[in-house]
Protein backbone atom coordinates (compact mmCIF):
# COMPACT_ATOMS: atom_id res chain seq x y z
CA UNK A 1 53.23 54.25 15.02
CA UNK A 2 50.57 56.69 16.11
CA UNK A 3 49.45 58.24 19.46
CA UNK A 4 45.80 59.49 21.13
CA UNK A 5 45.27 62.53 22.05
CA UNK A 6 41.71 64.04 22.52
CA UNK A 7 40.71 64.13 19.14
CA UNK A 8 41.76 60.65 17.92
CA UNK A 9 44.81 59.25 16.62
CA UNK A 10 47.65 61.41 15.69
CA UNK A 11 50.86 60.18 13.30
CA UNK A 12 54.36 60.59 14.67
CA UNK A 13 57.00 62.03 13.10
CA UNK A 14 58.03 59.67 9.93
CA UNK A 15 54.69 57.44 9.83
CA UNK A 16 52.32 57.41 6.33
CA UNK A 17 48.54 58.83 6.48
CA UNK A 18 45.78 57.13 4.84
CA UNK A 19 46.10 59.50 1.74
CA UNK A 20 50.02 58.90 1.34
CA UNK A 21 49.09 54.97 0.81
CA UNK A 22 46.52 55.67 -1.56
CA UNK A 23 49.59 58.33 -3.61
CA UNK A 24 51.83 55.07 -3.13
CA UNK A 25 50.12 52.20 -3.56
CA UNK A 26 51.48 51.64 -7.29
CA UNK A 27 54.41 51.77 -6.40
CA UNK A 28 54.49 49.49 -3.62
CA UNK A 29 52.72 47.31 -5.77
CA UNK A 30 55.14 47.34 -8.29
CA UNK A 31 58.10 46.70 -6.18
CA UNK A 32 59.63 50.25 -6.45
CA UNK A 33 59.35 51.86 -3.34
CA UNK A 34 62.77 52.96 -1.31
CA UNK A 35 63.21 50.39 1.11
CA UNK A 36 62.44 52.71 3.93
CA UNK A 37 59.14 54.14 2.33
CA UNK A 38 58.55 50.05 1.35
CA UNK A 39 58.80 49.69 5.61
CA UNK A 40 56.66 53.32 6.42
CA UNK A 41 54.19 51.81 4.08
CA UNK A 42 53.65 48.26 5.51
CA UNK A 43 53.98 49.65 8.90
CA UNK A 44 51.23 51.90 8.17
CA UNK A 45 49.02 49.36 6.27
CA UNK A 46 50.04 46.91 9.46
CA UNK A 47 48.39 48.82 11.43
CA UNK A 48 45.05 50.22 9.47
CA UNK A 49 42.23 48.17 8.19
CA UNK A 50 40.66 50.77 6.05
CA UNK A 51 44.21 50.73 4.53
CA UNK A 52 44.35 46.86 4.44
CA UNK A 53 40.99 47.01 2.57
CA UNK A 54 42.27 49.11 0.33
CA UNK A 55 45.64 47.69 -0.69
CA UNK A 56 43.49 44.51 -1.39
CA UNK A 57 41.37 46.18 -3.53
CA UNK A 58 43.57 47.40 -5.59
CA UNK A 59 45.43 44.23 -5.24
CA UNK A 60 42.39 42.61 -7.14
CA UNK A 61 41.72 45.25 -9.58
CA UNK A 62 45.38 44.37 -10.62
CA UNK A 63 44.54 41.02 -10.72
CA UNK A 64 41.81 41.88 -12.84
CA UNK A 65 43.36 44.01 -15.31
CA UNK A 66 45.96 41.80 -16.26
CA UNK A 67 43.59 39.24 -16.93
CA UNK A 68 41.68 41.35 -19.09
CA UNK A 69 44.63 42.31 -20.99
CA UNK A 70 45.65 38.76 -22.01
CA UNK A 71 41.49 38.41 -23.09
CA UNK A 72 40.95 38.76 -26.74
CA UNK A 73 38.37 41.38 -27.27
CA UNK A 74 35.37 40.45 -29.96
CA UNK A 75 35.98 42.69 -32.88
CA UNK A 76 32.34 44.19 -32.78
CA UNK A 77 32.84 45.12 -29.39
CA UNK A 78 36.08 46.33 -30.10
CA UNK A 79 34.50 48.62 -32.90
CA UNK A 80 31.75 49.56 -30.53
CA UNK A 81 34.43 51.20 -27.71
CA UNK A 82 36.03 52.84 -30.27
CA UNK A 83 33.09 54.49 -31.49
CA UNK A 84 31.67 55.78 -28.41
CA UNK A 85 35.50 57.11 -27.61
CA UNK A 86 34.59 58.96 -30.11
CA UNK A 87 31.89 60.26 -29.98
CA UNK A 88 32.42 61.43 -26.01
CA UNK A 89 35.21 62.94 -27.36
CA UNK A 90 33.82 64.76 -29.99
CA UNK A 91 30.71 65.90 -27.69
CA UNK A 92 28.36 63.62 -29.09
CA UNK A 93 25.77 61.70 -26.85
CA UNK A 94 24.09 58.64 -27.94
């Protein structure tokens, strides 16, 4: 849990920041956290809406990748990505 002092809230000793979520997020997503980071992080996000917000984002991005990934891509549209990969790699603007 975290304390106030003067200048806001301050993390005890053993308790995730805001950045440490966003470093773990995958892996609490994908089940792989220790079971005592798996409790530090869901205490933290518990207890922090911009964290809460953010877990469910990237809950739905998930969401929305996977679906992608099981969407057949249009062959022209294929060819098209893989030409402009290309070209941005090679330095080339269109």
């Amino acid at each position: 849990m975290t304390h106030v002092d003067d200048h806001g809230p301050v993390p005890s000793a053993g308790c995730l920041q805001c950045r440490e979520i966003v470093d773990l997020v995958t892996d609490y997503l994908e089940d792989t956290l220790s079971p005592v980071e798996h409790e530090r992080f869901e205490a933290h996000v518990g207890d922090c809406a911009g964290c809460q917000i953010y877990l469910a984002q990237m809950r739905q991005t998930r969401r929305m990748l996977e679906q992608l990934a099981t969407d057949p891509i249009a062959t022209e549209a294929h060819q098209e990505l893989l030409d402009l990969f290309r070209d941005w790699k090679a330095g080339r603007v269109r």
